[in-house]
N, C-alpha and C. Protein backbone atom coordinates (compact mmCIF):
# COMPACT_ATOMS: atom_id res chain seq x y z
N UNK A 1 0.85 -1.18 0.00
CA UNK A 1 0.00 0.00 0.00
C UNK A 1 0.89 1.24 0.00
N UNK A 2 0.68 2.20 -1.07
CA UNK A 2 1.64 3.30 -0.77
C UNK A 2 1.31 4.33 0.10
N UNK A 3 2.25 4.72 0.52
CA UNK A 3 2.36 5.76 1.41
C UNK A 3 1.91 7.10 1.47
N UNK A 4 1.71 7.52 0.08
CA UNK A 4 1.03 9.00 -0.80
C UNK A 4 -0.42 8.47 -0.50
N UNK A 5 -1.12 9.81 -0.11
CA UNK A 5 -3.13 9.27 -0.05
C UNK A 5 -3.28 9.54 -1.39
N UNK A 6 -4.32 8.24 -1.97
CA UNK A 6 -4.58 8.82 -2.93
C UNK A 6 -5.01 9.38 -3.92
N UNK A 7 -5.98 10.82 -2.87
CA UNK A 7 -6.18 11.83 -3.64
C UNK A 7 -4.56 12.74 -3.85
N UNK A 8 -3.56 13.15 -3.15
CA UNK A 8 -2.85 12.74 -3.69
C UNK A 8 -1.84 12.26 -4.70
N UNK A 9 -1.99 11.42 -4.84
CA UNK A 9 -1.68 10.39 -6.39
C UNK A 9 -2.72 10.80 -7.29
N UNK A 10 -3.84 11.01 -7.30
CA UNK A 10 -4.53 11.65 -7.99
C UNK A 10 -4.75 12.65 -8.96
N UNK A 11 -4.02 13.51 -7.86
CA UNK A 11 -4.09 15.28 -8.28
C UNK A 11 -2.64 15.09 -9.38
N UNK A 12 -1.72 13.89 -8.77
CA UNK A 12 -0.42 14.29 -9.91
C UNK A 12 -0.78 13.35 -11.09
N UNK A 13 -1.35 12.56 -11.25
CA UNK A 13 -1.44 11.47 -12.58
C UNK A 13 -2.79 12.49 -13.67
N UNK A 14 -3.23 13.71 -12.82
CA UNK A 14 -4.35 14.73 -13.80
C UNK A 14 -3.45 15.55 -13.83
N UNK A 15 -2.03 16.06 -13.38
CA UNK A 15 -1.06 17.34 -13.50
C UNK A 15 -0.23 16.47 -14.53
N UNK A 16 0.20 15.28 -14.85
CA UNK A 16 0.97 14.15 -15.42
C UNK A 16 0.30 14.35 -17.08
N UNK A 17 -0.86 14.02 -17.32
CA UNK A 17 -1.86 13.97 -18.06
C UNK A 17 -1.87 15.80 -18.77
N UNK A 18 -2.14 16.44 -18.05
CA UNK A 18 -2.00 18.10 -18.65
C UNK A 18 -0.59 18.10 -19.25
N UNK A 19 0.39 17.64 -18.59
CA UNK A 19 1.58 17.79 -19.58
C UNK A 19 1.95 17.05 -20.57
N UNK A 20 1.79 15.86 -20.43
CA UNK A 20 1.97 15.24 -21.72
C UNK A 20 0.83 15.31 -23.11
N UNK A 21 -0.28 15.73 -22.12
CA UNK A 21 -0.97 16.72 -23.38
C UNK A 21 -0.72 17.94 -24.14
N UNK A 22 0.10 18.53 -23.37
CA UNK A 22 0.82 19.97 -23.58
C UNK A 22 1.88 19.77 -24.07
N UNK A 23 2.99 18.95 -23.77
CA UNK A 23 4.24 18.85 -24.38
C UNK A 23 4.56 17.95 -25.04
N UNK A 24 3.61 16.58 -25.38
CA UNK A 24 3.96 15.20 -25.68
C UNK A 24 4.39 14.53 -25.21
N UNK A 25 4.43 13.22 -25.85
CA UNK A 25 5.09 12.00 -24.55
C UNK A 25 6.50 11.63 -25.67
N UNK A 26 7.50 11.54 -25.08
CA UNK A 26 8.68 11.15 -25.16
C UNK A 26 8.59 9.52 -25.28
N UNK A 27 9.50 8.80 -26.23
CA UNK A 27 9.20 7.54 -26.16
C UNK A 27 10.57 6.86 -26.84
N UNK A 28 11.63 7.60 -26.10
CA UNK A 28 13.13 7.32 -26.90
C UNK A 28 13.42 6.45 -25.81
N UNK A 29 14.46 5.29 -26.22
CA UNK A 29 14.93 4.04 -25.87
C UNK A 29 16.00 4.18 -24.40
N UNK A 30 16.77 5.32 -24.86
CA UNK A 30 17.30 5.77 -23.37
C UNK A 30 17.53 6.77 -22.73
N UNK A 31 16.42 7.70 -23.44
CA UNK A 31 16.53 8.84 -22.60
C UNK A 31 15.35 9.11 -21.93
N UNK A 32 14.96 9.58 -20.99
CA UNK A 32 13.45 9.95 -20.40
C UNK A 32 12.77 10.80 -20.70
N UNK A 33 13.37 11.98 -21.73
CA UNK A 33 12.65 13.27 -22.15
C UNK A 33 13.39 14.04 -22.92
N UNK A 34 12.81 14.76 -23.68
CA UNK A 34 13.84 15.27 -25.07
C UNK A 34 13.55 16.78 -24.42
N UNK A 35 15.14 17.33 -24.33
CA UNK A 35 15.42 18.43 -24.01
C UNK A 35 14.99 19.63 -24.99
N UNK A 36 14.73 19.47 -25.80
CA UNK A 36 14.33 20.06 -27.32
C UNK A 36 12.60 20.65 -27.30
N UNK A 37 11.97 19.37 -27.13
CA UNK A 37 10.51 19.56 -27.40
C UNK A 37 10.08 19.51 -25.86
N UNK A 38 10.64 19.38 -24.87
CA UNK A 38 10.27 19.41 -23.36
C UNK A 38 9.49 17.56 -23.31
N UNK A 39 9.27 17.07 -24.37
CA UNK A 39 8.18 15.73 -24.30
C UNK A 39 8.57 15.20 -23.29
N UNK A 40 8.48 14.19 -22.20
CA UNK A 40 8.20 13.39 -21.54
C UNK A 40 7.87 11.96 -21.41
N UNK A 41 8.81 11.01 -20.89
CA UNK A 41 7.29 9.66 -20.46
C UNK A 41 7.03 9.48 -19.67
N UNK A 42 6.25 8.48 -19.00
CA UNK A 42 5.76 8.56 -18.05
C UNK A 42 6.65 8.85 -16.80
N UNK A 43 7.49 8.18 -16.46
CA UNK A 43 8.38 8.31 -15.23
C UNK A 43 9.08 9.30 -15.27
N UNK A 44 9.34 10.30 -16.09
CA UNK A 44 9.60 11.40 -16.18
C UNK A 44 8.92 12.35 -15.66
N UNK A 45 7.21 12.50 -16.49
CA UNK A 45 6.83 13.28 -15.92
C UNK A 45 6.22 12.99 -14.54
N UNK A 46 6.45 11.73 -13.95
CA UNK A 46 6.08 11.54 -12.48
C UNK A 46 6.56 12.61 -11.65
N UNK A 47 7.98 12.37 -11.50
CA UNK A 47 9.38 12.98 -11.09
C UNK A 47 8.98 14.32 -11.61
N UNK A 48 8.74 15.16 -12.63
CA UNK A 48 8.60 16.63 -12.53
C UNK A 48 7.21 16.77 -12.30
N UNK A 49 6.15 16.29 -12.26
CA UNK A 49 5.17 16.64 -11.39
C UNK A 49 5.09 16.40 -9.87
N UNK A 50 5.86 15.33 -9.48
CA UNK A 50 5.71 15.52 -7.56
C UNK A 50 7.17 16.46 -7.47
N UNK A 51 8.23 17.00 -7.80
CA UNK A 51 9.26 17.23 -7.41
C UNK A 51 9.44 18.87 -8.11
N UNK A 52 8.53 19.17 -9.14
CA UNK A 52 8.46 20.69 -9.68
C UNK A 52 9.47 20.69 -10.63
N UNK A 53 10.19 19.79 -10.88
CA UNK A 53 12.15 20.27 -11.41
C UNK A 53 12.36 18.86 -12.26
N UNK A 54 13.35 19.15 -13.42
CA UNK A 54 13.63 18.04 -13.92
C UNK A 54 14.82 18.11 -14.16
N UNK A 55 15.66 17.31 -13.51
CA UNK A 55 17.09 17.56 -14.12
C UNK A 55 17.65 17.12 -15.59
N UNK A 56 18.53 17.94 -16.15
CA UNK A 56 18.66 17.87 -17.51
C UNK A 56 19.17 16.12 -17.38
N UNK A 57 19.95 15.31 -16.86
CA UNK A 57 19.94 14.25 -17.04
C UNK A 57 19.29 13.19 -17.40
N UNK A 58 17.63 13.76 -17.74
CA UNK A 58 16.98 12.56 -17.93
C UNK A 58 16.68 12.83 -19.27
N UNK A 59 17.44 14.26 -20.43
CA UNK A 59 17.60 14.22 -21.55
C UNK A 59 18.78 13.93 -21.75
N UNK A 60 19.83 13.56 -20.78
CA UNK A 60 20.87 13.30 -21.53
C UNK A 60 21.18 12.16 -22.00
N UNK A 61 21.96 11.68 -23.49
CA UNK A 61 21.77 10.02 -23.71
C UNK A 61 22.59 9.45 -23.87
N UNK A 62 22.87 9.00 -22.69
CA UNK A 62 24.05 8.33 -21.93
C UNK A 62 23.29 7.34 -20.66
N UNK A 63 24.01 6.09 -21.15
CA UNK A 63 23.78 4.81 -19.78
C UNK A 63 23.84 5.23 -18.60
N UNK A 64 24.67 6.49 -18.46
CA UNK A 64 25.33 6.53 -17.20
C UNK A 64 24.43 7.56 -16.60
N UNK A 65 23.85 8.67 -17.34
CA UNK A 65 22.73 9.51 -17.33
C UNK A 65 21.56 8.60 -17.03
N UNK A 66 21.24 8.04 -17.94
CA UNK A 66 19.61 7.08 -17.55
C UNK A 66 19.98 6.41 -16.26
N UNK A 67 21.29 5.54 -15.79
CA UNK A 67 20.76 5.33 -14.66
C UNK A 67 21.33 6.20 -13.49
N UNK A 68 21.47 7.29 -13.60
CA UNK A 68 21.27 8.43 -12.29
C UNK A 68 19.46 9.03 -12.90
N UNK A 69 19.41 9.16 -13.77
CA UNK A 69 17.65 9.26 -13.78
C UNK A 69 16.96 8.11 -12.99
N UNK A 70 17.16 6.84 -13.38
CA UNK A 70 16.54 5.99 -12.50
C UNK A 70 16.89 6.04 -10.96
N UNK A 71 17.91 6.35 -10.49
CA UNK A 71 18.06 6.53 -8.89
C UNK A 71 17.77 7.56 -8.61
N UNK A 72 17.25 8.46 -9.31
CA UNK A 72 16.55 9.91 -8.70
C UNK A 72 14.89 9.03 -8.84
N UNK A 73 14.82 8.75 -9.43
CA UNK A 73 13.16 7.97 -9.71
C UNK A 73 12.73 7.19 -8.44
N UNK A 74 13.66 6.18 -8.18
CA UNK A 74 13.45 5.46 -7.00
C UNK A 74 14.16 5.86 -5.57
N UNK A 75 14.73 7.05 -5.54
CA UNK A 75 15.23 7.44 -4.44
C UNK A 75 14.01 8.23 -3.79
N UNK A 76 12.60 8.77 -4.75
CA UNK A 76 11.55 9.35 -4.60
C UNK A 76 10.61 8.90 -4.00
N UNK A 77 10.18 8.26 -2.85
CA UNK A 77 8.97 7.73 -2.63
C UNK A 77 7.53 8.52 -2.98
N UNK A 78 7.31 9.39 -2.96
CA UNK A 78 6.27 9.92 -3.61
C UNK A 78 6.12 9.50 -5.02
N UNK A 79 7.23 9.65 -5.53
CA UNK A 79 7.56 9.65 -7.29
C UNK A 79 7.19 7.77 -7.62
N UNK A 80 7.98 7.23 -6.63
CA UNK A 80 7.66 5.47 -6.34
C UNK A 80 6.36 5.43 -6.52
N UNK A 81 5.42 5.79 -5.68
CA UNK A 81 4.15 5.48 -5.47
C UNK A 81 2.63 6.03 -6.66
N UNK A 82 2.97 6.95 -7.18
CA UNK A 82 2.57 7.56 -8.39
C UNK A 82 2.78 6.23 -9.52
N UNK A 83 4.09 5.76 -9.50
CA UNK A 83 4.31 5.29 -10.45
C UNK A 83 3.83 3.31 -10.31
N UNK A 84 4.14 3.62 -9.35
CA UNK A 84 3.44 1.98 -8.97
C UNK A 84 1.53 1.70 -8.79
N UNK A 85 1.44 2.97 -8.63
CA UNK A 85 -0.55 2.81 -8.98
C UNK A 85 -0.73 2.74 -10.03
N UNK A 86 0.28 3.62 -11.10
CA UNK A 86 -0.03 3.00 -12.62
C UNK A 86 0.39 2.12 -13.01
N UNK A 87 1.44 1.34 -12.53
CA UNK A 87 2.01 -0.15 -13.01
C UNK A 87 0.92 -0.71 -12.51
N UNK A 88 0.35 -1.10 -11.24
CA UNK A 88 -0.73 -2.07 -10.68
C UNK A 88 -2.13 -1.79 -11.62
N UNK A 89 -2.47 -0.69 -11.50
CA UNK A 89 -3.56 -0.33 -12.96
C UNK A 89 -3.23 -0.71 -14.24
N UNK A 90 -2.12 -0.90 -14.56
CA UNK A 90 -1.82 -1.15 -15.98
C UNK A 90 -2.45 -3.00 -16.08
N UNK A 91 -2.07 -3.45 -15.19
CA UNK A 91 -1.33 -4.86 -14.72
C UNK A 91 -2.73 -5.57 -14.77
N UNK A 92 -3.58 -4.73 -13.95
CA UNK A 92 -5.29 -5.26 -13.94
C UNK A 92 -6.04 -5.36 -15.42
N UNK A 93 -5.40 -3.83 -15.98
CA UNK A 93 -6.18 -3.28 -17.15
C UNK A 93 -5.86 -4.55 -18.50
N UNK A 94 -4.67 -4.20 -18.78
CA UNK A 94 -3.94 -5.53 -19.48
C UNK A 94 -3.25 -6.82 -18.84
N UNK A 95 -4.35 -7.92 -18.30
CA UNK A 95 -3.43 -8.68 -17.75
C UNK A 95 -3.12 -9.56 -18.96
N UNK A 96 -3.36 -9.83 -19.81
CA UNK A 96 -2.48 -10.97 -20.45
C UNK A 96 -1.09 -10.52 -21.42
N UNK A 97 -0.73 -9.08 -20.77
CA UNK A 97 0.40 -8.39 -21.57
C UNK A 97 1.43 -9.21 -20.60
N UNK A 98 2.85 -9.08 -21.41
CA UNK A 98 3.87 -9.88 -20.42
C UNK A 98 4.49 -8.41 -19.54
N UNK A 99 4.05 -7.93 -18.54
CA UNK A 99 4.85 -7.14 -18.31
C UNK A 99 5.84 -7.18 -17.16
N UNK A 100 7.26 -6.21 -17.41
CA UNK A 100 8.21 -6.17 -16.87
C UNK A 100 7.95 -6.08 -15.29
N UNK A 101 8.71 -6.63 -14.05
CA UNK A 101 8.86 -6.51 -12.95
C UNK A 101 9.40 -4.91 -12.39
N UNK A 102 10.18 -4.57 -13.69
CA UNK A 102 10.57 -3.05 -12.88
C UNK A 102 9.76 -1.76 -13.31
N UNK A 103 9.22 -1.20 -12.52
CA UNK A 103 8.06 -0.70 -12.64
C UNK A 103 8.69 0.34 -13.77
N UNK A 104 9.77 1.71 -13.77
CA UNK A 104 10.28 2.05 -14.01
C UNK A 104 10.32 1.54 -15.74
N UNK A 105 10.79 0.72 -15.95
CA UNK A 105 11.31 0.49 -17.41
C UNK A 105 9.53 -0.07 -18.24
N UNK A 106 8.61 -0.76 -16.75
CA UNK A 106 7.34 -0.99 -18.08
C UNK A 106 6.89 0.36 -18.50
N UNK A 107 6.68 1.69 -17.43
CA UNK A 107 6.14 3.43 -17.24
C UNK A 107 7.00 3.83 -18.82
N UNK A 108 8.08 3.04 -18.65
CA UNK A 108 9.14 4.04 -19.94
C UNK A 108 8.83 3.27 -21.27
N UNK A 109 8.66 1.90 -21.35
CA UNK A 109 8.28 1.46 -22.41
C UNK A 109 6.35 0.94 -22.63
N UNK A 110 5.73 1.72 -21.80
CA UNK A 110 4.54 1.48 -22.35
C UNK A 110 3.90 2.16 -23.65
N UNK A 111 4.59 3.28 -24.52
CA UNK A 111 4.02 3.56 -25.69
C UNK A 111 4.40 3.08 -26.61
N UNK A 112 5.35 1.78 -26.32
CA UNK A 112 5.97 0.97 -27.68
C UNK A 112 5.17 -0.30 -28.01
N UNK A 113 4.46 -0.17 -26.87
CA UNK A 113 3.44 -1.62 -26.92
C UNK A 113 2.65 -0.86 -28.19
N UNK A 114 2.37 -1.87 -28.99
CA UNK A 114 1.43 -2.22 -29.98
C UNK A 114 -0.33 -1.11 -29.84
N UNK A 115 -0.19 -0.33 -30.38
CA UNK A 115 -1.41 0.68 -30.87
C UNK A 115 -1.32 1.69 -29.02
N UNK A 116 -0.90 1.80 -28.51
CA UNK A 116 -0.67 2.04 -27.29
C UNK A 116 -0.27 3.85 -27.54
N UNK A 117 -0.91 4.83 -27.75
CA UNK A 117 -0.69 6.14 -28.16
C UNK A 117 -0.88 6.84 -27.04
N UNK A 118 -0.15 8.18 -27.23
CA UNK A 118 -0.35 9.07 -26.37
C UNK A 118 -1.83 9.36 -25.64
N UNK A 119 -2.85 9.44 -26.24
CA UNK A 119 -4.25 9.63 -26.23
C UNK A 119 -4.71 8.83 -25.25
N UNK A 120 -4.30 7.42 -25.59
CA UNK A 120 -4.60 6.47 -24.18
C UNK A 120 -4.12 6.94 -23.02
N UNK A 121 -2.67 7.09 -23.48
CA UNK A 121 -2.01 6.69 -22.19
C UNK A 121 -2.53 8.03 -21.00
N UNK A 122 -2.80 9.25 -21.93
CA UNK A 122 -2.84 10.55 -20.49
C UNK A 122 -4.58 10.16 -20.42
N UNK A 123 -5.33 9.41 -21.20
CA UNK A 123 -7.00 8.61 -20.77
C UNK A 123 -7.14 7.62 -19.51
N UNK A 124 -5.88 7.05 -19.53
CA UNK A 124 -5.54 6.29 -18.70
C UNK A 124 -5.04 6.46 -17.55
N UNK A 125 -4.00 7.44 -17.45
CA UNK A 125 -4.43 8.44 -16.40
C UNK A 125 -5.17 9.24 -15.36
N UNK A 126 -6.17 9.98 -16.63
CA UNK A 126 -7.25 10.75 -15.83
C UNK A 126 -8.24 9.53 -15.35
N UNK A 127 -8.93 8.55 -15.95
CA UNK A 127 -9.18 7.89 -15.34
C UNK A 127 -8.69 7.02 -13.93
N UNK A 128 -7.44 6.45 -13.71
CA UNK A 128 -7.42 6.26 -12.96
C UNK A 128 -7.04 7.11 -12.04
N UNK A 129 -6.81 8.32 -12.09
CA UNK A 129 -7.33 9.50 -10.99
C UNK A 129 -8.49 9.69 -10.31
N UNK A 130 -9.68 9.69 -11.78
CA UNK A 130 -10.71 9.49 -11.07
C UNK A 130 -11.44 8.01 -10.10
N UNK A 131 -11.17 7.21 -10.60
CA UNK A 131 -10.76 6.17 -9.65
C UNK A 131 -10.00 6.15 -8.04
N UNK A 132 -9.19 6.65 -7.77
CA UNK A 132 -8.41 7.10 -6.89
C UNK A 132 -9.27 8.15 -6.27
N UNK A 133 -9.88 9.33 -6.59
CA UNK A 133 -10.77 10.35 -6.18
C UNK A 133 -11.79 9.89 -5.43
N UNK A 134 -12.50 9.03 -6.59
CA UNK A 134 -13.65 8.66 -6.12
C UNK A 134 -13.69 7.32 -4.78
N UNK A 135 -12.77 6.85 -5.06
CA UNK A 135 -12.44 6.10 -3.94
C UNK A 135 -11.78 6.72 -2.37
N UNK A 136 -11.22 7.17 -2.55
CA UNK A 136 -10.66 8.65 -1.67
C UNK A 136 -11.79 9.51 -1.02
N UNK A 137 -12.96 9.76 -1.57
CA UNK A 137 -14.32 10.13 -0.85
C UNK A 137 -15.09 9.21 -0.40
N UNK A 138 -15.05 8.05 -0.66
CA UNK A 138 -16.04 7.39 -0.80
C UNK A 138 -16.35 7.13 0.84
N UNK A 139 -17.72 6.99 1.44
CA UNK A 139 -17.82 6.89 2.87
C UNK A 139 -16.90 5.63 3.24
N UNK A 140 -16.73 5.32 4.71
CA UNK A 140 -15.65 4.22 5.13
C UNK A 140 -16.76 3.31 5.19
N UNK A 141 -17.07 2.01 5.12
CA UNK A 141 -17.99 0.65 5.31
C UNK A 141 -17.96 0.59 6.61
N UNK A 142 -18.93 0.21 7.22
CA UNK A 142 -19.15 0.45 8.86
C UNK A 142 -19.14 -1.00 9.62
């Protein structure tokens, strides 16, 4: 269970969703975001929506760059937990996809899956925000 409430997780996967509507989603092999067009993927824009800031390292494209992006990713528990409600949502949504154990690399390669477009992915999002919302109000069972 993560540690973020999650309305919460909520409010950043609909701030997640506004940007990659606004800037595009990034979907290069080892970098997390193109310094150029500002685009984004998912674990990117996790990390600059709970944290405000993106360090240029997660455009830079270098092994050694991607993985100090990934230890800023998981050194984040907020940023962790954002990103693991959408791996576990993904996981329900598509279960007969084979997906990866590290949450991190399925967030970065989910727009390479097969018809899998930007459009979904920030749909997929706001929905499961609202999911999260609505569950987040919902009275406690007595």
């Amino acid at each position: 269970m993560p540690g973020t409430p999650d309305d919460v997780i909520a409010k950043h996967l609909r701030t997640m969703a506004d940007g990659i509507d606004r800037d595009g989603l990034w979907t290069d092999d080892l970098t997390f975001a193109d310094a150029a067009s500002q685009a984004l993927d998912v674990p990117a824009s996790a990390y600059r929506t709970v944290t405000g800031r993106l360090p240029f390292l997660f455009a830079f494209p270098t092994v050694e760059a991607s993985a100090r992006a990934c230890s800023l990713l998981q050194e984040n528990a907020e940023v962790m937990d954002v990103l693991r409600a959408i791996a576990e949502h993904m996981a329900a949504t598509w279960p007969d996809l084979d997906w990866t154990d590290d949450v991190i690399d399925r967030l970065a390669n989910w727009p390479n899956l097969l018809g899998v477009t930007a459009e979904l992915i920030t749909q997929t999002l706001r929905d499961l925000a609202h999911s999260l919302s609505a569950a987040a109000s919902a009275p406690a069972a007595a």
